[in-house]
Every structure is written in C-alpha cells, then in structure tokens.
PDB file of N, CA and C in Angstrom:
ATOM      1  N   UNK A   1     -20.726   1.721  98.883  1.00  0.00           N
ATOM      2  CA  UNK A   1     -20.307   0.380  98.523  1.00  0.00           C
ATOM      3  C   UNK A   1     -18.932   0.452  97.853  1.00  0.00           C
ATOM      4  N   UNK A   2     -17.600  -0.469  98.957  1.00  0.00           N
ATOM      5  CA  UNK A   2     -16.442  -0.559  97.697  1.00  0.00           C
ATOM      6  C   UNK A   2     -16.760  -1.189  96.441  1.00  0.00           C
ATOM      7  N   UNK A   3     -16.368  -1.034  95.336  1.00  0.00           N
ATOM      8  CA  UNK A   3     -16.064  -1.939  94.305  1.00  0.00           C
ATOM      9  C   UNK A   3     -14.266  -2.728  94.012  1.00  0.00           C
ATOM     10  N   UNK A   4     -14.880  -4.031  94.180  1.00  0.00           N
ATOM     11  CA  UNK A   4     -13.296  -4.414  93.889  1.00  0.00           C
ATOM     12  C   UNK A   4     -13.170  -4.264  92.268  1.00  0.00           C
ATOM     13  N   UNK A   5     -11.949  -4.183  92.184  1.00  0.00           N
ATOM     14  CA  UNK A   5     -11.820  -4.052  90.314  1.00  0.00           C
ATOM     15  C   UNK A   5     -10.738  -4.615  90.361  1.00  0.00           C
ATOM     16  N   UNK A   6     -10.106  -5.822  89.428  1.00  0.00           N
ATOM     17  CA  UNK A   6      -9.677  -6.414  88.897  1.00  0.00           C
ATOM     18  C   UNK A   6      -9.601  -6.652  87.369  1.00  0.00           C
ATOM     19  N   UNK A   7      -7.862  -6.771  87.040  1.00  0.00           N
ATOM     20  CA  UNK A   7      -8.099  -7.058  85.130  1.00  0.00           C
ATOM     21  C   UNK A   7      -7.056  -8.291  85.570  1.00  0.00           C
ATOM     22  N   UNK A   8      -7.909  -9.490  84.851  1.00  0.00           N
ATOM     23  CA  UNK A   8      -6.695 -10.800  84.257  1.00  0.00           C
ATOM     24  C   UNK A   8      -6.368 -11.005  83.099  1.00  0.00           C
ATOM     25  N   UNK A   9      -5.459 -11.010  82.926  1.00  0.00           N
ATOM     26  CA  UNK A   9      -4.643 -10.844  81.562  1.00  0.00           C
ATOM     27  C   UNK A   9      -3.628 -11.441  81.533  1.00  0.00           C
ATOM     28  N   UNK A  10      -3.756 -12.313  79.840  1.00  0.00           N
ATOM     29  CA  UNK A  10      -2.424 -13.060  79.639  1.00  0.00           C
ATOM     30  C   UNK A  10      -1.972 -12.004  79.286  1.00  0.00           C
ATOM     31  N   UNK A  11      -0.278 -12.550  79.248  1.00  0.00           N
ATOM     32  CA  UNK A  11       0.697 -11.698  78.695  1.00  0.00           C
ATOM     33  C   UNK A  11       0.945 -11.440  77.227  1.00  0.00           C
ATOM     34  N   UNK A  12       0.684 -12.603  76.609  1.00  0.00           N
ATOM     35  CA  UNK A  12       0.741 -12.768  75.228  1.00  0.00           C
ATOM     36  C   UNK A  12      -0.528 -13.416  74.293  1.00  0.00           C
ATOM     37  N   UNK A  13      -0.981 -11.638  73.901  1.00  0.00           N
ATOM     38  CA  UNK A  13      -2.036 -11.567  73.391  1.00  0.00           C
ATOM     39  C   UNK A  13      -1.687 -11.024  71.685  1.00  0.00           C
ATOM     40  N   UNK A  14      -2.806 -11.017  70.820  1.00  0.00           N
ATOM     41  CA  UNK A  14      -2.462 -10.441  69.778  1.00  0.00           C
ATOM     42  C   UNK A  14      -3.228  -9.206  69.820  1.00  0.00           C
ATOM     43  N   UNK A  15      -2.268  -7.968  68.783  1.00  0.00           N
ATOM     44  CA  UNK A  15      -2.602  -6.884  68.699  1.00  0.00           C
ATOM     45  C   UNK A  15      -1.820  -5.973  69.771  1.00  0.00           C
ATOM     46  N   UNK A  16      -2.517  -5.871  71.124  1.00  0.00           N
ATOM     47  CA  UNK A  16      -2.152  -5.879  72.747  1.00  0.00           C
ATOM     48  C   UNK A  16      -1.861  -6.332  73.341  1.00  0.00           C
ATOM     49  N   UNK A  17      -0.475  -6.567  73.906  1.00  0.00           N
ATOM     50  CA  UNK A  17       0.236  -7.470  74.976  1.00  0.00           C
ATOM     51  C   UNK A  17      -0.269  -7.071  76.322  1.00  0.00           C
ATOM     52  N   UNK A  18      -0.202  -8.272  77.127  1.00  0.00           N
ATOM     53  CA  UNK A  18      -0.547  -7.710  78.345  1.00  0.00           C
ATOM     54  C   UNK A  18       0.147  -6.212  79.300  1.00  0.00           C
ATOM     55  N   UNK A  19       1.600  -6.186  78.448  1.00  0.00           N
ATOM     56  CA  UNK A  19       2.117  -5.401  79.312  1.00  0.00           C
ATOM     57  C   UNK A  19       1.894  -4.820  78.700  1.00  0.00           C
ATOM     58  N   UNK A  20       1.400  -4.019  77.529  1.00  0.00           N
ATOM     59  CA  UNK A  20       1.077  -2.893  77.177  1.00  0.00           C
ATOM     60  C   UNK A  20      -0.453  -2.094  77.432  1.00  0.00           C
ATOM     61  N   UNK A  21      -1.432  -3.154  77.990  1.00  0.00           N
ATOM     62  CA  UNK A  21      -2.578  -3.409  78.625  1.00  0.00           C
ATOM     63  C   UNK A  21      -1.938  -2.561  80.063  1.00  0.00           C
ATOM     64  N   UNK A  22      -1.463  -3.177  80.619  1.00  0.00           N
ATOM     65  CA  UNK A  22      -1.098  -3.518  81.925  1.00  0.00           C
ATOM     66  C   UNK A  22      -0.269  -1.626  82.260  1.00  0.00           C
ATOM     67  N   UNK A  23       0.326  -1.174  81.150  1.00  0.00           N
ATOM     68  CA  UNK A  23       1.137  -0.050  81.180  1.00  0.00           C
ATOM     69  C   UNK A  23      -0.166   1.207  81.103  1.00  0.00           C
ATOM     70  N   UNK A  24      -1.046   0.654  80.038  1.00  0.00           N
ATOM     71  CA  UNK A  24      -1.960   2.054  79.053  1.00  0.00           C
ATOM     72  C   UNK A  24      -3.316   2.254  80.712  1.00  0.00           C
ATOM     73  N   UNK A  25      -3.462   1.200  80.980  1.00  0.00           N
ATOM     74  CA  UNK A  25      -4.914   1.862  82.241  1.00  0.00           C
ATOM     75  C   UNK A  25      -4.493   2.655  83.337  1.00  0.00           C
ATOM     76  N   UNK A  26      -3.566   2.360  83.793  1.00  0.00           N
ATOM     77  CA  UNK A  26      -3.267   3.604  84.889  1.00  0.00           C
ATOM     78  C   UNK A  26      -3.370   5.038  83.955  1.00  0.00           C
ATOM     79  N   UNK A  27      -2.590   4.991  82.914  1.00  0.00           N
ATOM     80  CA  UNK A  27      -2.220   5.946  82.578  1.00  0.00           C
ATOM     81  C   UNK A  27      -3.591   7.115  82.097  1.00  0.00           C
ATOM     82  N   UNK A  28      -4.723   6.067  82.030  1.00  0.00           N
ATOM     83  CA  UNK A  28      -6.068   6.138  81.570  1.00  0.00           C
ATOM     84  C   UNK A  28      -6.338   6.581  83.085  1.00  0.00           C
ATOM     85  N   UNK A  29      -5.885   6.230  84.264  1.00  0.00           N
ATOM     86  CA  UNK A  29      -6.792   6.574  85.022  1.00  0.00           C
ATOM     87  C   UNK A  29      -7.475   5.760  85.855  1.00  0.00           C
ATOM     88  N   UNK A  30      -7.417   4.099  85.298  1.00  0.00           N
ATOM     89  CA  UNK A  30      -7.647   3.154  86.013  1.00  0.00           C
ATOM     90  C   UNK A  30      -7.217   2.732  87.414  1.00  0.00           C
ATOM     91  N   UNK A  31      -7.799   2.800  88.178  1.00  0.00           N
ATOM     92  CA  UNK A  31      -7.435   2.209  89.667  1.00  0.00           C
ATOM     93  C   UNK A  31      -8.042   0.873  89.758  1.00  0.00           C
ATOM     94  N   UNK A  32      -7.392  -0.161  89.239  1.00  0.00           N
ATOM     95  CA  UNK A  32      -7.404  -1.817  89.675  1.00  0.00           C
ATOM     96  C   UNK A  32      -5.978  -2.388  89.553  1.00  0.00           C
ATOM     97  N   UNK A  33      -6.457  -3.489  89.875  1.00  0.00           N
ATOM     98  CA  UNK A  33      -5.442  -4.966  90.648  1.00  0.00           C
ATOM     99  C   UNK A  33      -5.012  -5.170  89.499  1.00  0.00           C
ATOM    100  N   UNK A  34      -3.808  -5.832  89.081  1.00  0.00           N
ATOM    101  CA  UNK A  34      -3.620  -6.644  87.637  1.00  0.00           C
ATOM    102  C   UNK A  34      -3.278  -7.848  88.159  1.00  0.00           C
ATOM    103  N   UNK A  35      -3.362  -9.238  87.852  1.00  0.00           N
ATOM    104  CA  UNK A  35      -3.086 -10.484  87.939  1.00  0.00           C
ATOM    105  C   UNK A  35      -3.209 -10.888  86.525  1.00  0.00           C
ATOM    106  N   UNK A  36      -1.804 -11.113  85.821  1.00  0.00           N
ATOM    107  CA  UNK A  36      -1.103 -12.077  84.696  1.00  0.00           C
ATOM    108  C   UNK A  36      -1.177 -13.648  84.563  1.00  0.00           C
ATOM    109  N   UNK A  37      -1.812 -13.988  83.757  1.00  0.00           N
ATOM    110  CA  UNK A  37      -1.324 -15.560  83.779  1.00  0.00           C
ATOM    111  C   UNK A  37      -0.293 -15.551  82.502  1.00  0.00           C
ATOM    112  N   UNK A  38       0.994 -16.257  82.478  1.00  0.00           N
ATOM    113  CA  UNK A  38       1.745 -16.824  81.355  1.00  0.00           C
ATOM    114  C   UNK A  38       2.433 -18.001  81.900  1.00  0.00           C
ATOM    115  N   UNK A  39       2.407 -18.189  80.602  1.00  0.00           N
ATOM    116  CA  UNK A  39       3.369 -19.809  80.378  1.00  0.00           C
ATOM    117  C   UNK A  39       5.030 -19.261  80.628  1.00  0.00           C
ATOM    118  N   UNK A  40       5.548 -18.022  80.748  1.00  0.00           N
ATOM    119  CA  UNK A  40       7.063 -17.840  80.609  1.00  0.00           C
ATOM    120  C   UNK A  40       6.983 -16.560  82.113  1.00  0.00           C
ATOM    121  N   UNK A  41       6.766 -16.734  83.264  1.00  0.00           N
ATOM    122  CA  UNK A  41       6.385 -15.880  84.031  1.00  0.00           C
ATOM    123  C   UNK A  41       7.608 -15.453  84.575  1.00  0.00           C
ATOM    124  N   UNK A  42       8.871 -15.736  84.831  1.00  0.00           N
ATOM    125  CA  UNK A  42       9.864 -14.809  84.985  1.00  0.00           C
ATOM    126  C   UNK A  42      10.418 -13.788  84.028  1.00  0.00           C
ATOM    127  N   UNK A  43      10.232 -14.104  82.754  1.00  0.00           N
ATOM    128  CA  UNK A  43      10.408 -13.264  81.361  1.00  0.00           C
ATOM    129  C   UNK A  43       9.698 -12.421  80.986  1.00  0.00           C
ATOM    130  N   UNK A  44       8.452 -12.648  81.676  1.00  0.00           N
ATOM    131  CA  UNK A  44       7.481 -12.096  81.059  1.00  0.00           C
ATOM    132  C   UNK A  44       7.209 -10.742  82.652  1.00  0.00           C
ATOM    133  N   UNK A  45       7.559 -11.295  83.667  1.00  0.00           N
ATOM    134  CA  UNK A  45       7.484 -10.218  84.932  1.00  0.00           C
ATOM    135  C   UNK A  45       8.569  -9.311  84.063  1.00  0.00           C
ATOM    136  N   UNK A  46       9.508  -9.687  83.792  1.00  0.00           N
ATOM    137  CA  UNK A  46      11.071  -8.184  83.573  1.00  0.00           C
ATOM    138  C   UNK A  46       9.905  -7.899  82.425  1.00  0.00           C
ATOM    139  N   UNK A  47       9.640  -8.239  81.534  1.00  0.00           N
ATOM    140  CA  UNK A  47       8.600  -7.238  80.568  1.00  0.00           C
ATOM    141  C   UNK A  47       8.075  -6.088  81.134  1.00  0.00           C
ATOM    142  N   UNK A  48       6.554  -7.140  82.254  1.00  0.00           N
ATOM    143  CA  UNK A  48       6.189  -5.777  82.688  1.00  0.00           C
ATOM    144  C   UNK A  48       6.493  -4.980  83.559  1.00  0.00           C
ATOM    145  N   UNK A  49       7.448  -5.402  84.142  1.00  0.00           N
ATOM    146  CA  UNK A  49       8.577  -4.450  85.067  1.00  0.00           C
ATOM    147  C   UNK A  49       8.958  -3.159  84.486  1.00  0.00           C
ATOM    148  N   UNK A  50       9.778  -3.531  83.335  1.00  0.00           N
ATOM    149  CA  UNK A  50      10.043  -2.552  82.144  1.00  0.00           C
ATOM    150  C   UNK A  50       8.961  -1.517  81.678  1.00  0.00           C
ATOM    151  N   UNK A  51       7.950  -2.561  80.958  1.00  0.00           N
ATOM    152  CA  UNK A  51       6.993  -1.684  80.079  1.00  0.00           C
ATOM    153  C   UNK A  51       6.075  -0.726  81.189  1.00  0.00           C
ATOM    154  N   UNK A  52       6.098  -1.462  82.532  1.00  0.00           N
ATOM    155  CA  UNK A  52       5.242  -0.281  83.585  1.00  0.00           C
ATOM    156  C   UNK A  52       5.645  -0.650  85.116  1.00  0.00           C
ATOM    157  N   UNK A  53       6.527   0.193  85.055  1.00  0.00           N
ATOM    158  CA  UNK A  53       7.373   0.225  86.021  1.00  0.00           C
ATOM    159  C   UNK A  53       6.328   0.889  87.264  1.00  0.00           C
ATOM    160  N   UNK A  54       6.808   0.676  88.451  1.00  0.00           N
ATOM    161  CA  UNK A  54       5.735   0.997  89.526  1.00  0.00           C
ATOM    162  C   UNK A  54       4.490   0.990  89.324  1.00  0.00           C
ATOM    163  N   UNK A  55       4.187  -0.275  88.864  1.00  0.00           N
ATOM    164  CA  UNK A  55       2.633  -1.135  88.977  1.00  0.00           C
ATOM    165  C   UNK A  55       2.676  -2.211  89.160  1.00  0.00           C
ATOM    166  N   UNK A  56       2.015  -2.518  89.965  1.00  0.00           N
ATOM    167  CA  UNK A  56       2.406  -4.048  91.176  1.00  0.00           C
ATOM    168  C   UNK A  56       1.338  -4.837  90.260  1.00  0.00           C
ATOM    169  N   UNK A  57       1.642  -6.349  89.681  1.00  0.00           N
ATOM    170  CA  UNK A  57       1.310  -7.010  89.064  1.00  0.00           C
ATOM    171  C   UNK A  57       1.612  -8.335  89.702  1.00  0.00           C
ATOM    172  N   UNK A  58       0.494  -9.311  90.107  1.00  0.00           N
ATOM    173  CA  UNK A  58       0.396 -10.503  90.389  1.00  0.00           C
ATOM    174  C   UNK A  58       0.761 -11.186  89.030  1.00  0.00           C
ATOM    175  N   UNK A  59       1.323 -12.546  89.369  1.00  0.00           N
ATOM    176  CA  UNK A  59       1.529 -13.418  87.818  1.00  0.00           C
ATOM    177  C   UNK A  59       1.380 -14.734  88.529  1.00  0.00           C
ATOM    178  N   UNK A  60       0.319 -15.454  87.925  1.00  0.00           N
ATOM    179  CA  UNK A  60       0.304 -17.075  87.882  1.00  0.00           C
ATOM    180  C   UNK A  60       0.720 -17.824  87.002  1.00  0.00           C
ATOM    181  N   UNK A  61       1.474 -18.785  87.150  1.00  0.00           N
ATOM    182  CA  UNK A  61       2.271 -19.339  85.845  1.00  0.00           C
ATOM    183  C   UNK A  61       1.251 -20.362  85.141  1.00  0.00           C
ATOM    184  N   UNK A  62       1.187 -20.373  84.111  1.00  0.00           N
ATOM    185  CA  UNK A  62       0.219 -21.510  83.691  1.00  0.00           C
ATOM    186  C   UNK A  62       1.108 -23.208  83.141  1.00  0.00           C
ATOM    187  N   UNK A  63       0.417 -24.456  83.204  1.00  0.00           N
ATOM    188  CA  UNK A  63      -0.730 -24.660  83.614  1.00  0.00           C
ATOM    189  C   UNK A  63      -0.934 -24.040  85.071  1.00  0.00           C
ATOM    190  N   UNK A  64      -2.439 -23.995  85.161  1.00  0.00           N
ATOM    191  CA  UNK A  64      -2.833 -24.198  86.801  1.00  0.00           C
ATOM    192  C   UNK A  64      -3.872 -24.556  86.869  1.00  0.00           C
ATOM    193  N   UNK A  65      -4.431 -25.047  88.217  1.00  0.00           N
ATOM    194  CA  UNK A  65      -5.647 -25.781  88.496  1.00  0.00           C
ATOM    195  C   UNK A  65      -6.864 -24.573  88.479  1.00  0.00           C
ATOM    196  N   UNK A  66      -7.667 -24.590  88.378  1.00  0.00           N
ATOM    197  CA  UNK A  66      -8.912 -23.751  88.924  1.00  0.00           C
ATOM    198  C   UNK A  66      -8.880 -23.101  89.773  1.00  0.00           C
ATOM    199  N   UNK A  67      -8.732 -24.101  91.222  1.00  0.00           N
ATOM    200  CA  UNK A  67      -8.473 -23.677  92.433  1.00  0.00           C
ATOM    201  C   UNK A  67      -7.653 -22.767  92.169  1.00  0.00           C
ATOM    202  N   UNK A  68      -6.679 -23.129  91.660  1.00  0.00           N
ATOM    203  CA  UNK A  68      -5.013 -21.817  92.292  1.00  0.00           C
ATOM    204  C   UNK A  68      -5.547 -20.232  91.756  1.00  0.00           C
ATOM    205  N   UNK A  69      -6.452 -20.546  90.543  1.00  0.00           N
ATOM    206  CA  UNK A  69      -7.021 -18.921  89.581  1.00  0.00           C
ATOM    207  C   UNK A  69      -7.465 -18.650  91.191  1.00  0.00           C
ATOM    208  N   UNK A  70      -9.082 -18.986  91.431  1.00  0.00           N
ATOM    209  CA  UNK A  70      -9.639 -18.635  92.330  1.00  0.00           C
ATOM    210  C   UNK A  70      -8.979 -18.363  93.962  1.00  0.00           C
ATOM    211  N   UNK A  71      -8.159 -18.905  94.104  1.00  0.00           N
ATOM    212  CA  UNK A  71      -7.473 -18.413  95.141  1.00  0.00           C
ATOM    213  C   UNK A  71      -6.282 -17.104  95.530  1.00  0.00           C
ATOM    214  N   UNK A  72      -5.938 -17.161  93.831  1.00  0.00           N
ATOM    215  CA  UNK A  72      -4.585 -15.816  93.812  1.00  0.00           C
ATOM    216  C   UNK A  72      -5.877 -14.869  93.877  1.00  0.00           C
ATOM    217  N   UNK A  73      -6.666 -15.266  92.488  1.00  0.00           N
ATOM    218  CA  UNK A  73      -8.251 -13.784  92.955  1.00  0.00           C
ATOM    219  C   UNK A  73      -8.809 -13.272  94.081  1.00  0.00           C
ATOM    220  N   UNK A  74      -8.840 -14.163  94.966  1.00  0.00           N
ATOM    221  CA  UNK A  74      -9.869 -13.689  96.342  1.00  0.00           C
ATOM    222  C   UNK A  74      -8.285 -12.844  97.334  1.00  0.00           C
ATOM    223  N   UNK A  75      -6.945 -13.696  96.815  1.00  0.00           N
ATOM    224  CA  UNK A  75      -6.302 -13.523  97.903  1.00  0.00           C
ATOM    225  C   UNK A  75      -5.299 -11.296  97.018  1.00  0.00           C
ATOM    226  N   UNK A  76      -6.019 -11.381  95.798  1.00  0.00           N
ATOM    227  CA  UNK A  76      -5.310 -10.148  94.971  1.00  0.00           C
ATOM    228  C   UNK A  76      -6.612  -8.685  95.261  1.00  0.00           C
ATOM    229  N   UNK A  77      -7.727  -9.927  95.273  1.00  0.00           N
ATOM    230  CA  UNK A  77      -9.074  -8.684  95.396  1.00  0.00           C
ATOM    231  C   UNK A  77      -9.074  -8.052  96.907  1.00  0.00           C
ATOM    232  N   UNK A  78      -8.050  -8.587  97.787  1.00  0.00           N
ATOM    233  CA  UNK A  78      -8.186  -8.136  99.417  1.00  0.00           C
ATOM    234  C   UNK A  78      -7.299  -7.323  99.312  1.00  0.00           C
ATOM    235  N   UNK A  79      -6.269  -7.030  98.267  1.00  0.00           N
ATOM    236  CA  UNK A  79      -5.336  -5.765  98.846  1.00  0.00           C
ATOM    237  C   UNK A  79      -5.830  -4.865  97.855  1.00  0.00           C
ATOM    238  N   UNK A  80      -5.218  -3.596  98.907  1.00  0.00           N
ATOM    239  CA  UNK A  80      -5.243  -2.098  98.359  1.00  0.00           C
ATOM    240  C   UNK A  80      -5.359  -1.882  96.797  1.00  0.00           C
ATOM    241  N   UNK A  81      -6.244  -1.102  96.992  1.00  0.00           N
ATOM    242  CA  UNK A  81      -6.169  -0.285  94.855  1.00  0.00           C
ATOM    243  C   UNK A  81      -4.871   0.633  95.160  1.00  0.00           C
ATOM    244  N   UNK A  82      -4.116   0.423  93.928  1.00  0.00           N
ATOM    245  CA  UNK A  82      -3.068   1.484  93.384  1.00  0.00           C
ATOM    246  C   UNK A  82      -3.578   3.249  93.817  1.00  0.00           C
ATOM    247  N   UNK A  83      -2.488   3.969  94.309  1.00  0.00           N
ATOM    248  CA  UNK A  83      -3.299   5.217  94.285  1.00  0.00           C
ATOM    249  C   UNK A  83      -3.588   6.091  93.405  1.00  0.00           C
ATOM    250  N   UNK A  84      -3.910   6.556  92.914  1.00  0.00           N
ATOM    251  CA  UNK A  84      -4.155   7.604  91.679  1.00  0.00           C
ATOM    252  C   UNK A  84      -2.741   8.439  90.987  1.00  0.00           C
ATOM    253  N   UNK A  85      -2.659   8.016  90.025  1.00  0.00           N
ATOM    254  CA  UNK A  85      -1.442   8.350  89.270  1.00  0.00           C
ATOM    255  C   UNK A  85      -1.513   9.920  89.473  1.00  0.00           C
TER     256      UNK A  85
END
C-alpha cells in the first residue's frame, strides 16, 4: 500500500516558522509534499526558497474558499514524493 504524506503549514507560526518546519523534515528524513498557506505568499515563497532551497513547496494564498484547500490537496497528493536526501 502507497501512503500519501502530506504537511500543511502556515508560514507564520509561533516558536516554528513554516520555513523552518519546511527546511528541518527532509533533513530528518521526511519524504512528503509541503503545501503553505499565507496571507504574504510571494514573500513568504523567497523565505522558503532561501531557508530550504531544493524543496518544492506548494503555497495557497489566503483568504481561500474550502474548495480551493481541497483541490490544491488532491491535485499536490498526485505528484511524486521528494527523493531521499
């Protein structure tokens, strides 16, 4: 059985930012999808561009409808897992 694995994560969290989230699981070893929601999503992509460079990160800008979550999800859970660091 595949398992899809997925993490959604705002960008601006306390304590842990998303991109520092988004940087620390590969490095752990994690093989999943990342999809971002923020309110500042071009500012916040050069973040995690920066903070984790060659890790492909979906970003939905917020507001958004329901629908649009559930649709970037089904359409982020169909591609490839990252390969093993």
């Amino acid at each position: 059985m595949v398992q899809s694995q997925l993490v959604l994560t705002d960008i601006v969290m306390p304590v842990m930012d998303g991109a520092a989230l988004i940087r620390s699981l590969p490095k752990m070893g994690a093989q999943v999808r990342f999809l971002a929601v923020s309110g500042l999503v071009e500012r916040e992509e050069v973040m995690v561009a920066t903070a984790a460079p060659g890790v492909h990160v979906e970003f939905l800008a917020k507001p958004f409808a329901p629908e649009k979550l559930l649709t970037l999800v089904r359409e982020v859970l169909q591609k490839r897992l990252p390969a093993s660091p």
